[in-house]
N, C-alpha and C. Protein backbone atom coordinates (compact mmCIF):
# COMPACT_ATOMS: atom_id res chain seq x y z
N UNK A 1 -42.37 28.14 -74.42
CA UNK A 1 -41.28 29.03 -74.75
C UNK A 1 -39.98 28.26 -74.65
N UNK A 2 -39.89 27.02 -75.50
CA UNK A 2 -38.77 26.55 -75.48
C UNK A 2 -37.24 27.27 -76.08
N UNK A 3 -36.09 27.17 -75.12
CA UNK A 3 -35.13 27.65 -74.66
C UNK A 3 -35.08 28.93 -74.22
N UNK A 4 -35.94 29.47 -73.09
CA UNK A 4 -35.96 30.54 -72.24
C UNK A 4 -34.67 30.41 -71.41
N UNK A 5 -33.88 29.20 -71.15
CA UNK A 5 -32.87 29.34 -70.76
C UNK A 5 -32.18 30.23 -71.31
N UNK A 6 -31.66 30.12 -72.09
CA UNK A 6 -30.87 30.73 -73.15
C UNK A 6 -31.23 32.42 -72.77
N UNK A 7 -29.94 33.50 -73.18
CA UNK A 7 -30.12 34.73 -73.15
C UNK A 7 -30.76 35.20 -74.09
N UNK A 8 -31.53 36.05 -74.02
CA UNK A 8 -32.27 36.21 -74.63
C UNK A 8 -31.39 37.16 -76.32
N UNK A 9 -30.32 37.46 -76.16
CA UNK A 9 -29.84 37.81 -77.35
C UNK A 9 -29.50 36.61 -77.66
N UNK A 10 -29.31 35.22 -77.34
CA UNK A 10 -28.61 33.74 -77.90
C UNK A 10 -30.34 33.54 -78.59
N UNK A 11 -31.27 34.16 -77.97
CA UNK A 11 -32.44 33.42 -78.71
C UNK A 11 -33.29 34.20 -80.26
N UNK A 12 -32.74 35.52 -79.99
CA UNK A 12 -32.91 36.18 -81.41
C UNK A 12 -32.43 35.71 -82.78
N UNK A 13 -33.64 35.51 -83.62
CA UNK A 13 -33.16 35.20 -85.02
C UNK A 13 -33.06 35.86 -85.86
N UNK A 14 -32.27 36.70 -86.28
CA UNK A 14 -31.92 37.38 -87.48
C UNK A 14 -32.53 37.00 -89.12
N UNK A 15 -33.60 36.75 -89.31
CA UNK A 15 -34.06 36.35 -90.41
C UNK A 15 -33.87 37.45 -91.63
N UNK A 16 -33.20 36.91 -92.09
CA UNK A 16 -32.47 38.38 -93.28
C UNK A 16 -33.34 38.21 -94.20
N UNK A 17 -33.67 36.62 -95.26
CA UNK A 17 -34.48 36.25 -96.06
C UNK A 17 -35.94 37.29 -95.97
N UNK A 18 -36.58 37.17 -94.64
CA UNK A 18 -37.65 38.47 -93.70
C UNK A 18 -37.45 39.15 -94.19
N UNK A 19 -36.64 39.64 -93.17
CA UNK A 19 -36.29 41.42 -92.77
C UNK A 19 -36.92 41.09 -91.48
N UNK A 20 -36.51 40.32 -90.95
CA UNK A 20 -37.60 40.60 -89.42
C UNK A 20 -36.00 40.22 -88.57
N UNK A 21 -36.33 40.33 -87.14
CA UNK A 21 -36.00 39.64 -85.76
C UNK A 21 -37.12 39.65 -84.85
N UNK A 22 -36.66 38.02 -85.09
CA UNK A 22 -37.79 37.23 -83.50
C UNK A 22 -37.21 36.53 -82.53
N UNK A 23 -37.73 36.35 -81.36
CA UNK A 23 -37.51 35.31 -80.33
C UNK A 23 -39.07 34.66 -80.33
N UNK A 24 -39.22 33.67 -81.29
CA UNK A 24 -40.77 32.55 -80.96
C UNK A 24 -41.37 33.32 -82.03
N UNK A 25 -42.45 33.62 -81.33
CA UNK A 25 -43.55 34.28 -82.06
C UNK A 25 -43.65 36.62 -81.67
N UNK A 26 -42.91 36.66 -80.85
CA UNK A 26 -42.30 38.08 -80.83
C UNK A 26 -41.55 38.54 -81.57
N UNK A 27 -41.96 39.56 -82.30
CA UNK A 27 -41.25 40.59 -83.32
C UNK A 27 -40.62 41.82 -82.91
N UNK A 28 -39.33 41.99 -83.14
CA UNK A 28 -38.28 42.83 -82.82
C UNK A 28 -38.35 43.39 -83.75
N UNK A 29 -37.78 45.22 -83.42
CA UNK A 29 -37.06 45.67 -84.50
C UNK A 29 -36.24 47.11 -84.01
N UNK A 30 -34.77 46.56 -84.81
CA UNK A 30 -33.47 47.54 -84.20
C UNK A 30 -34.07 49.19 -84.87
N UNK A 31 -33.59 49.84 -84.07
CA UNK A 31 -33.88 51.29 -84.55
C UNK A 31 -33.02 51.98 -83.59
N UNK A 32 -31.57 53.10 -84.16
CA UNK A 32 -30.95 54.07 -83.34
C UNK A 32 -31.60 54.96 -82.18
N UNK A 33 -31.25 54.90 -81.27
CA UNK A 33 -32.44 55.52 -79.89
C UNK A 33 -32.55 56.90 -80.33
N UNK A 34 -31.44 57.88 -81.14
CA UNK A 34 -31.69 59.18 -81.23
C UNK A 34 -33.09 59.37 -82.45
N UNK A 35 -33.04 58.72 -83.51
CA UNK A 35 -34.24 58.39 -84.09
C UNK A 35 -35.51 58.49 -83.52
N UNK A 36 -35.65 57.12 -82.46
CA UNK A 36 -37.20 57.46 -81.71
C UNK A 36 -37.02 58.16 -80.79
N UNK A 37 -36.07 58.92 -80.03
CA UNK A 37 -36.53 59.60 -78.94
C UNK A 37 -36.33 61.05 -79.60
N UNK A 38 -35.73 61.08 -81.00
CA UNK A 38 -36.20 62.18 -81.73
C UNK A 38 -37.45 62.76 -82.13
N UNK A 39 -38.21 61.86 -82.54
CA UNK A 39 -39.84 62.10 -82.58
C UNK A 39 -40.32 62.59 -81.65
N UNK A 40 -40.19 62.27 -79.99
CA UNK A 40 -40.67 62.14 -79.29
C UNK A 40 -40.21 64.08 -78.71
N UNK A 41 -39.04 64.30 -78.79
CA UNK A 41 -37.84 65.68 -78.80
C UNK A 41 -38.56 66.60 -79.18
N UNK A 42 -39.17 66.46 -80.53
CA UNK A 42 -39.47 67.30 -81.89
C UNK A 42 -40.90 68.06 -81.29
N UNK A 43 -41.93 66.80 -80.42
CA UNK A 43 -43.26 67.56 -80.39
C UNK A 43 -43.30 68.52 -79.16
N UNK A 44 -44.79 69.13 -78.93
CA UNK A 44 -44.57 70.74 -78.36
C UNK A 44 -44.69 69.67 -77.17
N UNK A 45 -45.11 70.26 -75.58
CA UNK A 45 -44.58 69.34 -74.64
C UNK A 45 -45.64 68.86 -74.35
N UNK A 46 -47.13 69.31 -74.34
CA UNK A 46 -48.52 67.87 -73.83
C UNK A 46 -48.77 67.41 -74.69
N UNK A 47 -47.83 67.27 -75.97
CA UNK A 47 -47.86 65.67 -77.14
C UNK A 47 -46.94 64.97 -76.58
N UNK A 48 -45.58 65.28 -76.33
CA UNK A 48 -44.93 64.75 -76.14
C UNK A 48 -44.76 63.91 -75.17
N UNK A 49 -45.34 64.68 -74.12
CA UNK A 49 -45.97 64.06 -72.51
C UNK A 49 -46.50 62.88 -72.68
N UNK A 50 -47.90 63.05 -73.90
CA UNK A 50 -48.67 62.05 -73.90
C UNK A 50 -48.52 60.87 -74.79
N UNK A 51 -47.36 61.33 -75.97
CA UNK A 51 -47.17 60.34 -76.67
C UNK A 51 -46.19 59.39 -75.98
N UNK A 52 -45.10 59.57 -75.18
CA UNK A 52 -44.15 58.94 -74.05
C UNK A 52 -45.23 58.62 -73.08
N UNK A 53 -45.91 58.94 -72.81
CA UNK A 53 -46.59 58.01 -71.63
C UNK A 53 -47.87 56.78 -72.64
N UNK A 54 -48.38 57.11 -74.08
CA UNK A 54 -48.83 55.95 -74.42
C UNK A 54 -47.74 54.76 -74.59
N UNK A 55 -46.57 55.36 -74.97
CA UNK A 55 -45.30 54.41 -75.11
C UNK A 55 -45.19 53.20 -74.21
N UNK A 56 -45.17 53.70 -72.84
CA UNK A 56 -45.46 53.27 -71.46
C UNK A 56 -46.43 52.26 -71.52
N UNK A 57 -47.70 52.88 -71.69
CA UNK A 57 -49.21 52.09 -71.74
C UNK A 57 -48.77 50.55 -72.68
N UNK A 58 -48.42 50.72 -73.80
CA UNK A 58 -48.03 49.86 -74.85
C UNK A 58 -46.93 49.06 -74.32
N UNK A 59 -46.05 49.75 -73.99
CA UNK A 59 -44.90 48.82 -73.29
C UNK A 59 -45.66 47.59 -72.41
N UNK A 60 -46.85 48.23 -71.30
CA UNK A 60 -47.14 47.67 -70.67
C UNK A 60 -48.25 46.47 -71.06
N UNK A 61 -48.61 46.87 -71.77
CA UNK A 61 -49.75 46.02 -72.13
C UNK A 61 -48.99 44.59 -72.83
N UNK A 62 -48.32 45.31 -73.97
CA UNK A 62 -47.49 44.33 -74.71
C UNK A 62 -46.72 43.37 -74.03
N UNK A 63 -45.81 43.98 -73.37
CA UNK A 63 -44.64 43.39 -72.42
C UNK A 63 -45.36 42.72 -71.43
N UNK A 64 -46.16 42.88 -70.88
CA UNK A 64 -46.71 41.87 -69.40
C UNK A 64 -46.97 40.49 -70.27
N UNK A 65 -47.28 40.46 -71.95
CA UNK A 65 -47.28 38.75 -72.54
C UNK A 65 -45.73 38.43 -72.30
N UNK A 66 -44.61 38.99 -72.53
CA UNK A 66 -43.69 38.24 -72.13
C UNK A 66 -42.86 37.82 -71.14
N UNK A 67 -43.51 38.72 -70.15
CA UNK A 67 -43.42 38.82 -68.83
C UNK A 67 -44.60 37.30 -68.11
N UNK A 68 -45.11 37.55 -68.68
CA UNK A 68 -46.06 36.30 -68.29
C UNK A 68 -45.59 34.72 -68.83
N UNK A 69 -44.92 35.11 -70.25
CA UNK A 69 -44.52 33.81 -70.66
C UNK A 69 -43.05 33.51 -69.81
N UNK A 70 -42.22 34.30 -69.88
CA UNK A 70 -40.91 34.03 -68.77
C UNK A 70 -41.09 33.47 -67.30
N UNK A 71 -42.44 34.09 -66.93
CA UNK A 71 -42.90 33.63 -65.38
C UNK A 71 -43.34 32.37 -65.65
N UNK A 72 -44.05 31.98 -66.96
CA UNK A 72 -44.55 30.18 -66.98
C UNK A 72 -43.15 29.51 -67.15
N UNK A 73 -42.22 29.90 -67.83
CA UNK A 73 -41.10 28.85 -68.00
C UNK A 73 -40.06 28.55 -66.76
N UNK A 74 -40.16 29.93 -66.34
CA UNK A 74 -38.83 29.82 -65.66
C UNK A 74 -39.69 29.84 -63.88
N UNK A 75 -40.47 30.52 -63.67
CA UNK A 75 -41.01 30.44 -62.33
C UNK A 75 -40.70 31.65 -61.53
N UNK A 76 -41.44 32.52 -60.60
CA UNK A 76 -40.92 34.06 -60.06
C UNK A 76 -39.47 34.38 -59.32
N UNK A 77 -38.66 32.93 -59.22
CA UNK A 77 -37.37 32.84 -58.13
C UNK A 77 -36.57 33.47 -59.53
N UNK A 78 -36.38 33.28 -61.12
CA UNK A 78 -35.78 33.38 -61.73
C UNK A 78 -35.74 34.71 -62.57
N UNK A 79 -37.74 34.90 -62.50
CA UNK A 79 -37.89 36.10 -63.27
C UNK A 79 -37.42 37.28 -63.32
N UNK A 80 -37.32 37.65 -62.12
CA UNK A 80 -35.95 39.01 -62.11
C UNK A 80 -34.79 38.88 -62.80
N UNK A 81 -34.07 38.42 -62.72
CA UNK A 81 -32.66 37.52 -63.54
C UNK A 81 -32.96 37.86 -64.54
N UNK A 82 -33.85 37.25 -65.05
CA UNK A 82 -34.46 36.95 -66.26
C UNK A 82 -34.64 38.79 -67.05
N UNK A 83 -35.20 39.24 -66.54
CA UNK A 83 -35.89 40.70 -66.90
C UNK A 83 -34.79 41.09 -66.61
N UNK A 84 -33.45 41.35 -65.98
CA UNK A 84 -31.91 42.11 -65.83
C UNK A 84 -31.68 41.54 -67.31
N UNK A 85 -31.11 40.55 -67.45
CA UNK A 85 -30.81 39.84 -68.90
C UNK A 85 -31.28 40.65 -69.84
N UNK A 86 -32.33 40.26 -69.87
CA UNK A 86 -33.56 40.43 -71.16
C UNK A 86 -33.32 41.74 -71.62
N UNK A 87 -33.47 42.54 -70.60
CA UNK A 87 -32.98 44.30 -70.95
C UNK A 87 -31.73 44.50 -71.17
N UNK A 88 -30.50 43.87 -70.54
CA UNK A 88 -29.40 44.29 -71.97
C UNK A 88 -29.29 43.41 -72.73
N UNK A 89 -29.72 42.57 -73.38
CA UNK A 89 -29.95 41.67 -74.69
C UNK A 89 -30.73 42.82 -75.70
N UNK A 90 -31.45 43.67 -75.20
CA UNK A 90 -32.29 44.06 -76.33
C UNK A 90 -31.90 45.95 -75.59
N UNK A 91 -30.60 46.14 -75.13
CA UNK A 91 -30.36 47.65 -75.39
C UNK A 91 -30.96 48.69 -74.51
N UNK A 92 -31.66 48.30 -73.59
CA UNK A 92 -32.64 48.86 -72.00
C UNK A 92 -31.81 49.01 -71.30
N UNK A 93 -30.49 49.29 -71.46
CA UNK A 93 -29.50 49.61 -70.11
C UNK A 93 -29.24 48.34 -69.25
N UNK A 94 -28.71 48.35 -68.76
CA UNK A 94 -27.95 47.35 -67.25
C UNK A 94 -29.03 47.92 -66.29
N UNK A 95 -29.87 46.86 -65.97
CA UNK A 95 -30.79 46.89 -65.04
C UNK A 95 -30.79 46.09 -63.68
N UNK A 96 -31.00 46.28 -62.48
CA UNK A 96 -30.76 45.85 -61.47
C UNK A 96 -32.29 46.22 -60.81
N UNK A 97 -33.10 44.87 -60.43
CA UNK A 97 -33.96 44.64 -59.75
C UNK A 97 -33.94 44.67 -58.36
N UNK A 98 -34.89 44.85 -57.10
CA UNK A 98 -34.69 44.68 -55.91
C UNK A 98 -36.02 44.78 -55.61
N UNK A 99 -36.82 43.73 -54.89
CA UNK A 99 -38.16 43.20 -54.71
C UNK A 99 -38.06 42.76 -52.73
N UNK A 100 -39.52 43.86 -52.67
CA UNK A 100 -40.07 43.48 -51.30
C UNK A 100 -41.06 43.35 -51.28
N UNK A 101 -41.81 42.85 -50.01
CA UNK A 101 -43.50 43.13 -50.51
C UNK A 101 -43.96 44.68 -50.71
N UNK A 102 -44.54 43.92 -51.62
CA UNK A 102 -45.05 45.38 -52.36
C UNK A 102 -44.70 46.22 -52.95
N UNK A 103 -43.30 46.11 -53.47
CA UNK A 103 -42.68 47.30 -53.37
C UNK A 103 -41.43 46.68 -54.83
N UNK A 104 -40.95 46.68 -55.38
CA UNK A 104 -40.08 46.63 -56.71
C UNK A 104 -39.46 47.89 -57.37
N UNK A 105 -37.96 47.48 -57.01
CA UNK A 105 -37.42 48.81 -57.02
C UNK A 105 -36.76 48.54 -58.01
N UNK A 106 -36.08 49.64 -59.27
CA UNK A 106 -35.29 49.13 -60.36
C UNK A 106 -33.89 50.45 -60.46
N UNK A 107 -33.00 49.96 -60.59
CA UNK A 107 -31.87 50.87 -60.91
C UNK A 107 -31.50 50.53 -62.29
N UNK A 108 -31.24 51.99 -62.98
CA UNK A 108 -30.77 51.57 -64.58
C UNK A 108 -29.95 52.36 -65.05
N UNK A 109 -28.75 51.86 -65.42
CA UNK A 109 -27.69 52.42 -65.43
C UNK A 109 -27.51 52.34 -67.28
N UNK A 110 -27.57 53.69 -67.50
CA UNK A 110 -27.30 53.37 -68.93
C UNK A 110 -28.24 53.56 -70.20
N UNK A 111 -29.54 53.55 -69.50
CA UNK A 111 -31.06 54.01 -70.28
C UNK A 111 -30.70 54.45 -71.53
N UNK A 112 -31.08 53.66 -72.45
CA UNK A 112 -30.95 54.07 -73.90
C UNK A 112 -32.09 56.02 -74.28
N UNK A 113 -33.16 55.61 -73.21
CA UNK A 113 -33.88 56.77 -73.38
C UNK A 113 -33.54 57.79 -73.01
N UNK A 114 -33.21 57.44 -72.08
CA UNK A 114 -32.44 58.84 -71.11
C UNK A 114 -31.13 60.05 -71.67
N UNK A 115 -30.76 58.70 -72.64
CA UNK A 115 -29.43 58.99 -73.15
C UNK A 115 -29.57 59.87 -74.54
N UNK A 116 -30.98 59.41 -75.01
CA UNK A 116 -30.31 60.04 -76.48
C UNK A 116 -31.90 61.18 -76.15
N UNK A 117 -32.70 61.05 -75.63
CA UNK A 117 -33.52 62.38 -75.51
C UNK A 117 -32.43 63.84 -75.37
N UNK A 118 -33.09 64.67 -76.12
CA UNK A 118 -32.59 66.11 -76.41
C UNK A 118 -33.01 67.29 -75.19
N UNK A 119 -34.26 66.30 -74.17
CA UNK A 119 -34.49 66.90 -73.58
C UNK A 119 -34.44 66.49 -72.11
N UNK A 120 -34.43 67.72 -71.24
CA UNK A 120 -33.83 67.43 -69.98
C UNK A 120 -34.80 68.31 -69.23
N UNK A 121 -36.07 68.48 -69.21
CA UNK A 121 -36.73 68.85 -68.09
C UNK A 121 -38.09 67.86 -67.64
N UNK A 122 -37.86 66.21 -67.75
CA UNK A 122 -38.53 65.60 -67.48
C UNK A 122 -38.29 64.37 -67.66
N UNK A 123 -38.80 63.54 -67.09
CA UNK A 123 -38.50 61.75 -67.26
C UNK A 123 -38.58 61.62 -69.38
N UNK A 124 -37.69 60.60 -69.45
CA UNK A 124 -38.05 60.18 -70.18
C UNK A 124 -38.24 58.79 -70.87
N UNK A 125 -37.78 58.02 -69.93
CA UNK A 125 -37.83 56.12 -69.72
C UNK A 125 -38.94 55.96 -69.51
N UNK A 126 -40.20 56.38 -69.87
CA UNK A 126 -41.82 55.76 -70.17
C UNK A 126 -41.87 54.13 -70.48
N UNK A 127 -40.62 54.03 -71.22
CA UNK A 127 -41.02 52.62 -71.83
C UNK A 127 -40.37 51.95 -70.50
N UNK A 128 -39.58 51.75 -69.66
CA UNK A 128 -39.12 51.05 -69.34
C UNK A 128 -40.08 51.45 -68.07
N UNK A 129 -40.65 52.31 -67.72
CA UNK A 129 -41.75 52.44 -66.33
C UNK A 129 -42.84 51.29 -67.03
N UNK A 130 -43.05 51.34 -68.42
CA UNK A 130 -44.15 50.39 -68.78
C UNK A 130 -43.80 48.87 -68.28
N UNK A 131 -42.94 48.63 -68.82
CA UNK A 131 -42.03 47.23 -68.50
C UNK A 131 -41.99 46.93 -67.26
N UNK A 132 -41.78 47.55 -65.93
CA UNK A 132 -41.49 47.70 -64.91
C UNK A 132 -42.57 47.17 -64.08
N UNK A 133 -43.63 48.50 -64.80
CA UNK A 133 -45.59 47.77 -64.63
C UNK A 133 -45.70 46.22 -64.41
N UNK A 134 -45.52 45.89 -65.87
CA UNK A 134 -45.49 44.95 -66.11
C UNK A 134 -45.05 43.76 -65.29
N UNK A 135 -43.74 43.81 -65.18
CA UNK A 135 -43.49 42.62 -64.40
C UNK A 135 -43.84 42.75 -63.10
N UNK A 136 -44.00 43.77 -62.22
CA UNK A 136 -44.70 44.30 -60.92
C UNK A 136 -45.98 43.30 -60.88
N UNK A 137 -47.04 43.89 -61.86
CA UNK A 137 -48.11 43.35 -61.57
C UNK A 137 -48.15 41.71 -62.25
N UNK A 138 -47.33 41.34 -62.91
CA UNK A 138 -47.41 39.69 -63.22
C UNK A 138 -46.95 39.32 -62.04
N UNK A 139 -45.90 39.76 -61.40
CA UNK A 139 -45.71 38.66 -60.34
C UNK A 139 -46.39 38.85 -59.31
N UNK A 140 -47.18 39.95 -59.01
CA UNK A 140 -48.53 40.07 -57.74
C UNK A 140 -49.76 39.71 -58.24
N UNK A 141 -49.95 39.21 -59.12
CA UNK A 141 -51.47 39.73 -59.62
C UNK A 141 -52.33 40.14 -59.25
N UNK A 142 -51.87 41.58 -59.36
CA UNK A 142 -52.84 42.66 -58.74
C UNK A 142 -52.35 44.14 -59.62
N UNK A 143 -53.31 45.23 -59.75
CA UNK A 143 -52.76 46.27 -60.08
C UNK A 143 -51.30 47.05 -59.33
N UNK A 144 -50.97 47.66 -60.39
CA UNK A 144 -49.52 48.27 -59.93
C UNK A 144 -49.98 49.74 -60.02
N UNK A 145 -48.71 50.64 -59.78
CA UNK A 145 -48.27 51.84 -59.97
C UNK A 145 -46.74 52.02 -60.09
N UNK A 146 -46.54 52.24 -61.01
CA UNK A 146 -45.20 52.62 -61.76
C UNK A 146 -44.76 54.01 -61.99
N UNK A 147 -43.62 54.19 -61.29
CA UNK A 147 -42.85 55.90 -61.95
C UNK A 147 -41.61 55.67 -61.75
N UNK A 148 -40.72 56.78 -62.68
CA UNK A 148 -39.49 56.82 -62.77
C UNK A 148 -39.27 58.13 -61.66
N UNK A 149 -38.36 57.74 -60.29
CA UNK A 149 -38.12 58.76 -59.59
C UNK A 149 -37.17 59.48 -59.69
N UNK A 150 -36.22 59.02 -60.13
CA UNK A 150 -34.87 60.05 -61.09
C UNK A 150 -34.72 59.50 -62.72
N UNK A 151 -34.22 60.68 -63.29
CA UNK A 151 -33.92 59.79 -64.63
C UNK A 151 -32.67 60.59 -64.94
N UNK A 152 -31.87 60.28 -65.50
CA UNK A 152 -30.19 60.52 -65.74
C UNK A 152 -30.50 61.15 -66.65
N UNK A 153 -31.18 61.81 -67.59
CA UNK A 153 -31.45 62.91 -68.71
C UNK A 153 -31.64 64.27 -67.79
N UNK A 154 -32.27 64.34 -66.61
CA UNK A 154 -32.57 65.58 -65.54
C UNK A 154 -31.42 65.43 -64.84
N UNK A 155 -30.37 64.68 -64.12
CA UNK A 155 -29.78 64.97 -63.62
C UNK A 155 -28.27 65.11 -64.34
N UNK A 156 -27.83 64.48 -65.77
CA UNK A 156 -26.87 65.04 -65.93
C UNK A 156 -25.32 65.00 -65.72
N UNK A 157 -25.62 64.10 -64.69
CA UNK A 157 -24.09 64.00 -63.96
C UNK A 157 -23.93 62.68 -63.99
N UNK A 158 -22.30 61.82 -64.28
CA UNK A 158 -22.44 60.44 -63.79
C UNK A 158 -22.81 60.21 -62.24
N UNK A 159 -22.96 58.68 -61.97
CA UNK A 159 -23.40 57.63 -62.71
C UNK A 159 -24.77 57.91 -63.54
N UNK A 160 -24.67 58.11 -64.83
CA UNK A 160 -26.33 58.61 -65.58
C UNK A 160 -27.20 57.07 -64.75
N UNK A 161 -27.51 57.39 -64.28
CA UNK A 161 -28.63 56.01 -63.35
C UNK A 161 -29.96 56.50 -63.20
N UNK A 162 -31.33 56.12 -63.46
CA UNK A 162 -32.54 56.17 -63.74
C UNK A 162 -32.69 55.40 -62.96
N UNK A 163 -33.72 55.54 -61.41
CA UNK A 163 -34.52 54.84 -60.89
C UNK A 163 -36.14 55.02 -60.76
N UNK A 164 -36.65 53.84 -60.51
CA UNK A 164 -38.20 53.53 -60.82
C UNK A 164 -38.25 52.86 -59.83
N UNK A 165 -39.78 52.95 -58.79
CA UNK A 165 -40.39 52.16 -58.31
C UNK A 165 -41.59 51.68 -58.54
N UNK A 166 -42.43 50.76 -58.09
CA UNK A 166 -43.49 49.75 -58.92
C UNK A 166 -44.05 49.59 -57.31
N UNK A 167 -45.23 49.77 -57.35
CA UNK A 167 -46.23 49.95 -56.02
C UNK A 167 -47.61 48.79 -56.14
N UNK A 168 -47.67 48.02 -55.34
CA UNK A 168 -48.95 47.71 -55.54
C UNK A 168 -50.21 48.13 -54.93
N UNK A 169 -51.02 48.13 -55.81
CA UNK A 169 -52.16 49.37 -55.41
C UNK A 169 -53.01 48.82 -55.14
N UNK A 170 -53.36 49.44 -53.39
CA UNK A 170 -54.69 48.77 -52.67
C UNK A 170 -55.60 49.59 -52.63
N UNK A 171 -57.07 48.73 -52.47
CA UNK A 171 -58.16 49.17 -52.78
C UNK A 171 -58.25 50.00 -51.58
């Protein structure tokens, strides 16, 4: 993953000739948050439940490859850094990490999901609990557990701030 230094919006290529944006061999693509978290608005609520929590699943699955490739370049002292960055380069809010054993706590100030969902009687940062997974269990290698314990769409009030914790799960 040559120049992981680099922020990760310095490493996006705008290929217009495409129609694509990449960083390497990862494919991006911009889309207004009221758009997808419109879809998500629109269905009755155990689609919606379940289509935001496959979001999650996908986030997670997907995202732990680049979570894994950031941990080979840069090493676990950096990877947090790294994952604060990475999420406002690509529009995930201002994220702030805080790691103990076992335990990975995230504050997010700003949640693109949070913000443009229509609805307010439930989490709705799935994707970023996926992400969260993700780097949880790359840097333990071990299973996680991920949830969003407030999300700024239910509460409404500034600071709109969404927090998540990331658990590692013993047998």
């Amino acid at each position: 993953m040559a120049g992981a230094a680099l922020k990760l919006h310095d490493r996006l290529v705008f290929d217009l000739a495409a129609g694509q944006v990449v960083d390497g061999p990862r494919r991006y693509v911009l889309m207004r948050t009221d758009v997808l978290m419109g879809a998500f608005d629109g269905l009755e609520e155990s689609a919606r439940t379940e289509a935001l929590r496959a979001l999650g699943r996908s986030v997670y699955r997907r995202g732990a490859d680049s979570v894994r490739a950031y941990l080979r370049e840069l090493g676990a002292e950096a990877l947090l850094c790294a994952m604060e960055d990475g999420s406002a380069s690509l529009g995930w809010g201002r994220w702030c990490l805080e790691a103990e054993p076992g335990l990975l706590r995230l504050r997010v100030a700003n949640s693109p999901f949070a913000h443009a969902t229509r609805r307010h009687d439930a989490p709705a940062c799935h994707a970023i609990t996926g992400m969260l997974a993700a780097v949880a269990g790359t840097l333990w290698s071990m299973p996680v557990r991920a949830e969003e314990t407030q999300c700024a769409c239910m509460v409404r009030t500034a600071p709109f701030t969404c927090l998540f914790e990331a658990r590692a799960e013993v047998a």
